[in-house]
PDB file of N, CA and C in Angstrom:
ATOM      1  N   UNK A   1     132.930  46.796 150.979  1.00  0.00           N
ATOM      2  CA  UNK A   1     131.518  46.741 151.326  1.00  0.00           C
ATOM      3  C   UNK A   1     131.294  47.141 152.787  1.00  0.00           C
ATOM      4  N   UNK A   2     131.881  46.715 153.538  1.00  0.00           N
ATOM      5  CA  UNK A   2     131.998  46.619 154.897  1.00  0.00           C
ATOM      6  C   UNK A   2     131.953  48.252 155.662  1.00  0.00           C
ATOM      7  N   UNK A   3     133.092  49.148 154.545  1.00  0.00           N
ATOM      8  CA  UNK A   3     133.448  50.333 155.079  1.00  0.00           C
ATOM      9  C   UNK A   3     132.091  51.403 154.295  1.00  0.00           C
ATOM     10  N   UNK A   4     131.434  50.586 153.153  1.00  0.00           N
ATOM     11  CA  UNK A   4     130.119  51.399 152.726  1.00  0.00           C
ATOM     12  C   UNK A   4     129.292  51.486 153.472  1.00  0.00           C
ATOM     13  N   UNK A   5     128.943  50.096 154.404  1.00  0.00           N
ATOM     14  CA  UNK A   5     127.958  50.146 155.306  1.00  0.00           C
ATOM     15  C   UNK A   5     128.037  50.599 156.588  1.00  0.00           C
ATOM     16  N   UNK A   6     129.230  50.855 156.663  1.00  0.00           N
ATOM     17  CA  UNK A   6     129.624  51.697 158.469  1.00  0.00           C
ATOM     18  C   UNK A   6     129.741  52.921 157.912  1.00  0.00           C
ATOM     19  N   UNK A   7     129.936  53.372 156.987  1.00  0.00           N
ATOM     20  CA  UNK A   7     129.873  55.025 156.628  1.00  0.00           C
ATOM     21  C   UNK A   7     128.483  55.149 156.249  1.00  0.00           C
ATOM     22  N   UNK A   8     127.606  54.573 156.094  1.00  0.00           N
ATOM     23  CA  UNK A   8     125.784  54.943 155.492  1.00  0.00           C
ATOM     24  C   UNK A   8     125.600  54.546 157.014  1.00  0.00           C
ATOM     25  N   UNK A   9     125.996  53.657 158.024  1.00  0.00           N
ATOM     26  CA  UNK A   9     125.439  53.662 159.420  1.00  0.00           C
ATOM     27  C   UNK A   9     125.197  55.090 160.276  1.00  0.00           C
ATOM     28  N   UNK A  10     126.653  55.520 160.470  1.00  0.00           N
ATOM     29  CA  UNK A  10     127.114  56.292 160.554  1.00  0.00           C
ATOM     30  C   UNK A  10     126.404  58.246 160.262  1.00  0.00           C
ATOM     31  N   UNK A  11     126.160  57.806 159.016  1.00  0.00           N
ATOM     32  CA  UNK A  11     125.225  58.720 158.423  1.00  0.00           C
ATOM     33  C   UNK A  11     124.222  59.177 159.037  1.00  0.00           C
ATOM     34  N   UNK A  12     123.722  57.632 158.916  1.00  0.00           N
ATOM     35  CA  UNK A  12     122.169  57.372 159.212  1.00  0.00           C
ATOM     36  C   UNK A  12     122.152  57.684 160.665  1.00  0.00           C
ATOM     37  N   UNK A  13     123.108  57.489 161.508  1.00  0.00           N
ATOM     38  CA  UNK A  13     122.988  58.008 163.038  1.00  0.00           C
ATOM     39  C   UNK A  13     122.787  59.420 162.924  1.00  0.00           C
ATOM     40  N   UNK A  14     123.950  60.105 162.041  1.00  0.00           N
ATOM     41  CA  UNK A  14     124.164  61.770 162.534  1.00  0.00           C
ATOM     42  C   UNK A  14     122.365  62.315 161.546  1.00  0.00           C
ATOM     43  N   UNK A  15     121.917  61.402 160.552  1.00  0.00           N
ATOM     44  CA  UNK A  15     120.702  62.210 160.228  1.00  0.00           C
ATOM     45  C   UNK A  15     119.802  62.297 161.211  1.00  0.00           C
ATOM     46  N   UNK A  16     119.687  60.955 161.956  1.00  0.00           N
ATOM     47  CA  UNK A  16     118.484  60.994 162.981  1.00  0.00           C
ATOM     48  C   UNK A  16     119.158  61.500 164.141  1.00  0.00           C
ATOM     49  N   UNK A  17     119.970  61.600 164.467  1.00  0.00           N
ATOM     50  CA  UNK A  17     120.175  62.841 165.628  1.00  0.00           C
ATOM     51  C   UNK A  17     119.863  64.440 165.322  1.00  0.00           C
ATOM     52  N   UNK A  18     120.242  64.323 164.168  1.00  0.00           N
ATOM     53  CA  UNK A  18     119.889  65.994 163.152  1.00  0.00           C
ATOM     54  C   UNK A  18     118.590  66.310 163.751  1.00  0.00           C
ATOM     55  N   UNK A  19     117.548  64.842 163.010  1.00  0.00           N
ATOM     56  CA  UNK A  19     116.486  64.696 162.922  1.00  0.00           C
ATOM     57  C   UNK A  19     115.502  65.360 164.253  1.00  0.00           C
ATOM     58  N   UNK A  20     115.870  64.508 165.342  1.00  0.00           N
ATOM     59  CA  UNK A  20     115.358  64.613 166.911  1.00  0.00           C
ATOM     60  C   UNK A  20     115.997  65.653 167.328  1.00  0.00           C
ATOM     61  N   UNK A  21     117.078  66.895 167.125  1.00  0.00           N
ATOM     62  CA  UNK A  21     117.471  67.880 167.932  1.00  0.00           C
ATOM     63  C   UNK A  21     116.217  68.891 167.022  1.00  0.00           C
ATOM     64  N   UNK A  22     116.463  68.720 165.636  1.00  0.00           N
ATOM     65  CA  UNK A  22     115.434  69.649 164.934  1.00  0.00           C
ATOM     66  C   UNK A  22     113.940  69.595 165.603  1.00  0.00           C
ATOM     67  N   UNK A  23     113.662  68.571 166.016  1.00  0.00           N
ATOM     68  CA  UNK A  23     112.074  68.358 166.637  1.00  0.00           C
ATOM     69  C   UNK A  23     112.676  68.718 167.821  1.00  0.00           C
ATOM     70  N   UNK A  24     113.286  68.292 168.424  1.00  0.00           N
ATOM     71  CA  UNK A  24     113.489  69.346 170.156  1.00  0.00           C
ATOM     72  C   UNK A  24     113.739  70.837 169.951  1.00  0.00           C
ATOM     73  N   UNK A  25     113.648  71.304 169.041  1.00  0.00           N
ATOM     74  CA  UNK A  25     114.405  72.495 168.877  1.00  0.00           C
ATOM     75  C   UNK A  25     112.721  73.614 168.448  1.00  0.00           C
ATOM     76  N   UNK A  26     111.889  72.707 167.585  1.00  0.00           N
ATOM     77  CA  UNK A  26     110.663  72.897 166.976  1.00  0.00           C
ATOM     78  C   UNK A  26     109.789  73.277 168.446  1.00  0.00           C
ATOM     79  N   UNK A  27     110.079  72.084 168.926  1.00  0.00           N
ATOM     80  CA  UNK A  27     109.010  71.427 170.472  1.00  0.00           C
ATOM     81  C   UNK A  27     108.908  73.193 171.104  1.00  0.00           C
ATOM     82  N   UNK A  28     110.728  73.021 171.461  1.00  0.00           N
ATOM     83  CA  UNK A  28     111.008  74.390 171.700  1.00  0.00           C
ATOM     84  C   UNK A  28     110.255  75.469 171.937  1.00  0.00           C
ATOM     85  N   UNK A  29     110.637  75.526 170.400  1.00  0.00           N
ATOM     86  CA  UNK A  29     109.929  77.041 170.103  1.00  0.00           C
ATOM     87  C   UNK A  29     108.402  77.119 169.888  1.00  0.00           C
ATOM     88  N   UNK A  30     107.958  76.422 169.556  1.00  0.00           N
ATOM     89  CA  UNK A  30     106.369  76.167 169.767  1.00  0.00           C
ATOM     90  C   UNK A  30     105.811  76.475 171.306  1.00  0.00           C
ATOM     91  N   UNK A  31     106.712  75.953 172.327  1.00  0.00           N
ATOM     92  CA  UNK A  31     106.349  76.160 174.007  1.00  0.00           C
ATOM     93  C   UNK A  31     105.910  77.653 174.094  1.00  0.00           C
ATOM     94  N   UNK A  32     107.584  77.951 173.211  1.00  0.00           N
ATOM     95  CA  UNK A  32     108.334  79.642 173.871  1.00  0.00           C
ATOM     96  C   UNK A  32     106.926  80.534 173.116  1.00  0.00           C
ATOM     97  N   UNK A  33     106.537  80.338 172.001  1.00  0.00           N
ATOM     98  CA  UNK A  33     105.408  81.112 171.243  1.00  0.00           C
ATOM     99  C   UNK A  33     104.228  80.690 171.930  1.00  0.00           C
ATOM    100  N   UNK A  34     103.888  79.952 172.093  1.00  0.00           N
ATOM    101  CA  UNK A  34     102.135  79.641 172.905  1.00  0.00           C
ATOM    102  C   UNK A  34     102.704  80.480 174.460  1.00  0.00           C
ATOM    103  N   UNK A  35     103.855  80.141 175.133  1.00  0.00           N
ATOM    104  CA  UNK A  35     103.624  81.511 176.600  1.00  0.00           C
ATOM    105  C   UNK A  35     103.799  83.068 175.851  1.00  0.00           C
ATOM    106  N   UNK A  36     104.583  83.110 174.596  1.00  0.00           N
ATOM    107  CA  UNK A  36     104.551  84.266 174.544  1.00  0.00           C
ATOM    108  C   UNK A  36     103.033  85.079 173.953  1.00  0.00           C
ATOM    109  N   UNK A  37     102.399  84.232 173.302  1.00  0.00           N
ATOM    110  CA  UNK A  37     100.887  84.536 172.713  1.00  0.00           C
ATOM    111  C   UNK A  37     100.423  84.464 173.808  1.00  0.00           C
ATOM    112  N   UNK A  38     100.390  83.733 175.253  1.00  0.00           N
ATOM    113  CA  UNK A  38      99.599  83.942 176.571  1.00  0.00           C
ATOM    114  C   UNK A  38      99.751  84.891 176.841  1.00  0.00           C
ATOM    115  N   UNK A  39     100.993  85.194 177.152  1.00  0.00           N
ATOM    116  CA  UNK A  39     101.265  86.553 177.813  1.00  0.00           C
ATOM    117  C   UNK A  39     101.085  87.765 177.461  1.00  0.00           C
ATOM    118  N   UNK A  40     100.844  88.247 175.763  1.00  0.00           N
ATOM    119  CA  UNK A  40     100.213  88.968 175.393  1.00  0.00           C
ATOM    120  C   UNK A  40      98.370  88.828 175.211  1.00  0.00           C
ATOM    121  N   UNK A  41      98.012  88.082 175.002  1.00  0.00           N
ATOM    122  CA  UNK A  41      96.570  87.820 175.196  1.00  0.00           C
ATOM    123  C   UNK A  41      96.280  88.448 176.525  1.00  0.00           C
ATOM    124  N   UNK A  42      97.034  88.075 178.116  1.00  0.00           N
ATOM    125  CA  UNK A  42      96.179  88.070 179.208  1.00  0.00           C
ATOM    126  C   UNK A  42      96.532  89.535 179.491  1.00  0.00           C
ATOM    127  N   UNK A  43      97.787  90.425 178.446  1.00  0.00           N
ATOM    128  CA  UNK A  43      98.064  91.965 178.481  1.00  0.00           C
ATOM    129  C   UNK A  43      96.508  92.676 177.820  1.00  0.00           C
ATOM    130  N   UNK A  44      96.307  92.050 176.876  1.00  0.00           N
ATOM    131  CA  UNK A  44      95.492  92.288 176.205  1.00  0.00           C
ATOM    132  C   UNK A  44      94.061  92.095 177.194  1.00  0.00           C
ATOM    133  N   UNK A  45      93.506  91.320 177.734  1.00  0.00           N
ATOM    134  CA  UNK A  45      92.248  91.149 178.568  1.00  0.00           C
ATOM    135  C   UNK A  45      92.661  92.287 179.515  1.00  0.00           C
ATOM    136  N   UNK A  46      93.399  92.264 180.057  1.00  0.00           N
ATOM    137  CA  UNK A  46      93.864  93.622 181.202  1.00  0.00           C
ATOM    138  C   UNK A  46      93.462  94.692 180.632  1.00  0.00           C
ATOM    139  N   UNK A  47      94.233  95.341 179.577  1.00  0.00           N
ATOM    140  CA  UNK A  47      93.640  96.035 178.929  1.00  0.00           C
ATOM    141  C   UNK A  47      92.275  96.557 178.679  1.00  0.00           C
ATOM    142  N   UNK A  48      91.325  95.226 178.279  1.00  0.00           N
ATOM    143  CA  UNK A  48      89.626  95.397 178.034  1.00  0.00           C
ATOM    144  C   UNK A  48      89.206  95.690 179.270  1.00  0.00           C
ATOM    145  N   UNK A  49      89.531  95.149 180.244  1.00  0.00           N
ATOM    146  CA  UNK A  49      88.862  95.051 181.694  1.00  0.00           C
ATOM    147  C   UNK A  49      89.216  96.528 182.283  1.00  0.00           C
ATOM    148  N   UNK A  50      90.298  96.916 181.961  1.00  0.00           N
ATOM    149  CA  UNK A  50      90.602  98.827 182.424  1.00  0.00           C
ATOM    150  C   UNK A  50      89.871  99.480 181.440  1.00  0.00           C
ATOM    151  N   UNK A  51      89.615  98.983 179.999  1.00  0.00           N
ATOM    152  CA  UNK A  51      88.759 100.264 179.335  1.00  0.00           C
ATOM    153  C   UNK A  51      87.356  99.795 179.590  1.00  0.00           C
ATOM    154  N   UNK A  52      86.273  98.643 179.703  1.00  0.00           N
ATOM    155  CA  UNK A  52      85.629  98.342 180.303  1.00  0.00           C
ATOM    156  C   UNK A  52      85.301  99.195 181.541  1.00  0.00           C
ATOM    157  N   UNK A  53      85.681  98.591 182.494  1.00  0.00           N
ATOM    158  CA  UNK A  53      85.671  99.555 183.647  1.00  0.00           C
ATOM    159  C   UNK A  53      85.388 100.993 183.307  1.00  0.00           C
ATOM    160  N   UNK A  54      86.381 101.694 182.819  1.00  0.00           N
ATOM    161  CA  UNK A  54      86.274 103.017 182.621  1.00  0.00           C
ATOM    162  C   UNK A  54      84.894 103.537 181.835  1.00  0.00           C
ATOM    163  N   UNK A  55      84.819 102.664 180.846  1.00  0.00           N
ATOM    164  CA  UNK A  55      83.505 102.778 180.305  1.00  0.00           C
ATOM    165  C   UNK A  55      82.289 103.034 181.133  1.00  0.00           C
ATOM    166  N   UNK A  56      81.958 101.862 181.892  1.00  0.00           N
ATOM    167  CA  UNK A  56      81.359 101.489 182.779  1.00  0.00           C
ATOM    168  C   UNK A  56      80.969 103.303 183.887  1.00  0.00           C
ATOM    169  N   UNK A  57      82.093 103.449 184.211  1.00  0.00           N
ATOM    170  CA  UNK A  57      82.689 104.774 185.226  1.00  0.00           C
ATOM    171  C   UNK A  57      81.518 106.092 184.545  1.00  0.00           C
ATOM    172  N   UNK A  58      82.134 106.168 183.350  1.00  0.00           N
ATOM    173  CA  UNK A  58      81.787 107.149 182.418  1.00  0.00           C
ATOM    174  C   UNK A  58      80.174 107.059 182.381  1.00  0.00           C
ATOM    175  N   UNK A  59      79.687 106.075 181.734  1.00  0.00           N
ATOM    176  CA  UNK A  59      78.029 105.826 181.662  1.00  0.00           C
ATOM    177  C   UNK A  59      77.403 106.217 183.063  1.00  0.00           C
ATOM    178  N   UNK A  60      78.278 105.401 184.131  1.00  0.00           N
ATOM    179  CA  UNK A  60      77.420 105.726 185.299  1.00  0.00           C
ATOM    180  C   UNK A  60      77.251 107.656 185.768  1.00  0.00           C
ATOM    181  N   UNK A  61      78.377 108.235 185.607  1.00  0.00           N
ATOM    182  CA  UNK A  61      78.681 109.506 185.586  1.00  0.00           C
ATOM    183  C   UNK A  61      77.523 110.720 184.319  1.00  0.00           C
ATOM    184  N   UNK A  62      77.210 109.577 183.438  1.00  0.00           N
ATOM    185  CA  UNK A  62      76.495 110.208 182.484  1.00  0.00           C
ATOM    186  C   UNK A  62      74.831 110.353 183.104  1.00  0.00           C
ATOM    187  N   UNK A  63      74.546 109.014 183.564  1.00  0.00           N
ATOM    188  CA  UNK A  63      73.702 108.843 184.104  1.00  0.00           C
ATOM    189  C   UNK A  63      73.025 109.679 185.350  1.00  0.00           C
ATOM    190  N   UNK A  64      74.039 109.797 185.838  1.00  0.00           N
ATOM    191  CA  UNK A  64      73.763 110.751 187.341  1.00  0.00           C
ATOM    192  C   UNK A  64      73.519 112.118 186.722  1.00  0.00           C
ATOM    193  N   UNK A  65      74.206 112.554 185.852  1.00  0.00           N
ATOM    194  CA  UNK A  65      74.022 113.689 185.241  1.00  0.00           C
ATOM    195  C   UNK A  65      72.718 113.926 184.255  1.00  0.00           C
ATOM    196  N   UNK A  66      72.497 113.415 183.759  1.00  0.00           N
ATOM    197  CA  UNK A  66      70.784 113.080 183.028  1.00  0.00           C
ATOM    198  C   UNK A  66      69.605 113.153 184.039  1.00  0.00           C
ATOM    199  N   UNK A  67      70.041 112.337 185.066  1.00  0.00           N
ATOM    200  CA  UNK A  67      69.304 112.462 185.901  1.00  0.00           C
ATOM    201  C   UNK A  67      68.760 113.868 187.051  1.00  0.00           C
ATOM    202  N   UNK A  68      69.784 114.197 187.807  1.00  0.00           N
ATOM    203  CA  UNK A  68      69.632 115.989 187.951  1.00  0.00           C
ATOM    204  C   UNK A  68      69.216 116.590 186.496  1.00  0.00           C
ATOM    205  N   UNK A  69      69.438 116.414 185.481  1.00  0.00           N
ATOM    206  CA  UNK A  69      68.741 117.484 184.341  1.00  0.00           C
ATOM    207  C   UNK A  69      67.457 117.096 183.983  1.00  0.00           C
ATOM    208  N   UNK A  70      66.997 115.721 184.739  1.00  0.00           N
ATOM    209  CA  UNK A  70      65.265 115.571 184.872  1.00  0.00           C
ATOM    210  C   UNK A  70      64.802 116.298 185.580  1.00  0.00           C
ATOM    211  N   UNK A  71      65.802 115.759 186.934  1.00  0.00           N
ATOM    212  CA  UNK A  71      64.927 116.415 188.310  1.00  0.00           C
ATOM    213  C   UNK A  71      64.933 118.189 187.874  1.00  0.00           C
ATOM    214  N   UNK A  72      65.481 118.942 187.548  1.00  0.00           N
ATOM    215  CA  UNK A  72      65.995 120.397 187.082  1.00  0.00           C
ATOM    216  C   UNK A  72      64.424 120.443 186.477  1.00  0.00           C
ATOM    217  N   UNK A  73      64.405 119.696 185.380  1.00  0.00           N
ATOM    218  CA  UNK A  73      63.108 120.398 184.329  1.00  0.00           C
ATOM    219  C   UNK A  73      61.895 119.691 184.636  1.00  0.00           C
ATOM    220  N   UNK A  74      61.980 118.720 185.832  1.00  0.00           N
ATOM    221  CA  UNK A  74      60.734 118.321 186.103  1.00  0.00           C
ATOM    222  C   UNK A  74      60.264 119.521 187.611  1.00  0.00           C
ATOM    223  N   UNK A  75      61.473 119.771 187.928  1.00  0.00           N
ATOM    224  CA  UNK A  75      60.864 121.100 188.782  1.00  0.00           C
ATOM    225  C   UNK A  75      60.633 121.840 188.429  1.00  0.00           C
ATOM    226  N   UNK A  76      61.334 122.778 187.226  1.00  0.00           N
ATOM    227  CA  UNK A  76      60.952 123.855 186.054  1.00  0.00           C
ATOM    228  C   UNK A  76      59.193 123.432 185.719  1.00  0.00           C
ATOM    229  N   UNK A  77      58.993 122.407 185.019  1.00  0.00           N
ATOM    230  CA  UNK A  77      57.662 122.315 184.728  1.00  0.00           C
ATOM    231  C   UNK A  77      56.513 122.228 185.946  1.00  0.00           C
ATOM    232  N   UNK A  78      57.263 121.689 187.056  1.00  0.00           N
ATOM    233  CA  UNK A  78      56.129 122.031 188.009  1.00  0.00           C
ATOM    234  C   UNK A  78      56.048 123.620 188.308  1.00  0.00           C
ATOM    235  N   UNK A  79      56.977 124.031 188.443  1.00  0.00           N
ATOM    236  CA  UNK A  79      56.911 125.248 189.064  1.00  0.00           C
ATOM    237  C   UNK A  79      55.805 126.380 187.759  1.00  0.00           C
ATOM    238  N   UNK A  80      55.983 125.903 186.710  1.00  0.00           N
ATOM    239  CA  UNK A  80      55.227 126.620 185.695  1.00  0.00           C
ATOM    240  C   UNK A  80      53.806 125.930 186.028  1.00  0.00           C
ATOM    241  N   UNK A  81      53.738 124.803 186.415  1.00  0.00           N
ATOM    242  CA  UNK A  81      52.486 124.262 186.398  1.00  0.00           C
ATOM    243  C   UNK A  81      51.381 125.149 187.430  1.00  0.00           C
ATOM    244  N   UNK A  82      52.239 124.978 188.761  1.00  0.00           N
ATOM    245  CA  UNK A  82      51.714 125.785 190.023  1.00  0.00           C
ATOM    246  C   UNK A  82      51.281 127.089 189.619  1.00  0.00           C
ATOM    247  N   UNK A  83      52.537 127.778 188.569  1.00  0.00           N
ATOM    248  CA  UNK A  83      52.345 129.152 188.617  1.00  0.00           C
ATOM    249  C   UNK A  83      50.870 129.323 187.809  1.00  0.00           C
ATOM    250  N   UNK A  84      50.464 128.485 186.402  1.00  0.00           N
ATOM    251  CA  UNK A  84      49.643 128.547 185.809  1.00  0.00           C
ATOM    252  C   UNK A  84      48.266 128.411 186.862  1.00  0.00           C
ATOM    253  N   UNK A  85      48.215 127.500 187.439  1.00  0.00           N
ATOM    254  CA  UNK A  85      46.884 126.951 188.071  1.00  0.00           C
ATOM    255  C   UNK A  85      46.895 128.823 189.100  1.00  0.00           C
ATOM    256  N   UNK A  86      48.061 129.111 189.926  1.00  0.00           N
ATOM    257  CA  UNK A  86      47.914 130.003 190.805  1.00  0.00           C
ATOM    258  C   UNK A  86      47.311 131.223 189.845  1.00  0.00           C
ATOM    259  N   UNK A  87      47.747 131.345 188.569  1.00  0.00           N
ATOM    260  CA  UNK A  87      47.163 132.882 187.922  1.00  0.00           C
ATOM    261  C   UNK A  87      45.534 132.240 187.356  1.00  0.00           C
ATOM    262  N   UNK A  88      45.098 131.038 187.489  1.00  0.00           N
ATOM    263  CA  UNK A  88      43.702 130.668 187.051  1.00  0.00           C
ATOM    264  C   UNK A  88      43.389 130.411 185.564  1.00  0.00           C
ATOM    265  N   UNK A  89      44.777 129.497 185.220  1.00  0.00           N
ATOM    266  CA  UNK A  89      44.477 129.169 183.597  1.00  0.00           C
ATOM    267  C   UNK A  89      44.701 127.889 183.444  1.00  0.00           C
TER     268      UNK A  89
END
């Protein structure tokens, strides 16, 4: 009896050591995956914030350019305007 219950003790130690390295081991890798999902996430915001930006770059560049092709045809139409009034129509 004696040697049943020191061999199921025994047991019962090496399961719950099993037990607690498997959860340190879990803990682990759970750490190592949440920095490694950080560290791609904040690759990832870098990312938005350079195509952002660039976006940003582009519109403003579009803008300036729209703009001279007002000023262009709002002088075109004056200049037709002047010319009309100058021939008396």
């Amino acid at each position: 009896d004696k040697i049943i219950k020191e061999a199921n003790d025994k047991a019962e130690k090496i399961i719950n050591n099993a037990q607690e390295e498997a959860e340190k081991l879990i803990k682990r890798i759970k750490e190592e995956a949440k920095k490694e999902g950080k560290i791609i996430i904040e690759r990832e915001e870098e990312s938005a914030r350079i195509e952002a930006d660039n976006i940003r770059k582009n519109c403003e560049r579009e803008k300036e350019e729209l703009g001279k092709n007002s000023l262009k045809n709002i002088d075109k139409a004056v200049k037709i305007v002047i010319k009309k009034v100058m021939e008396g129509k």
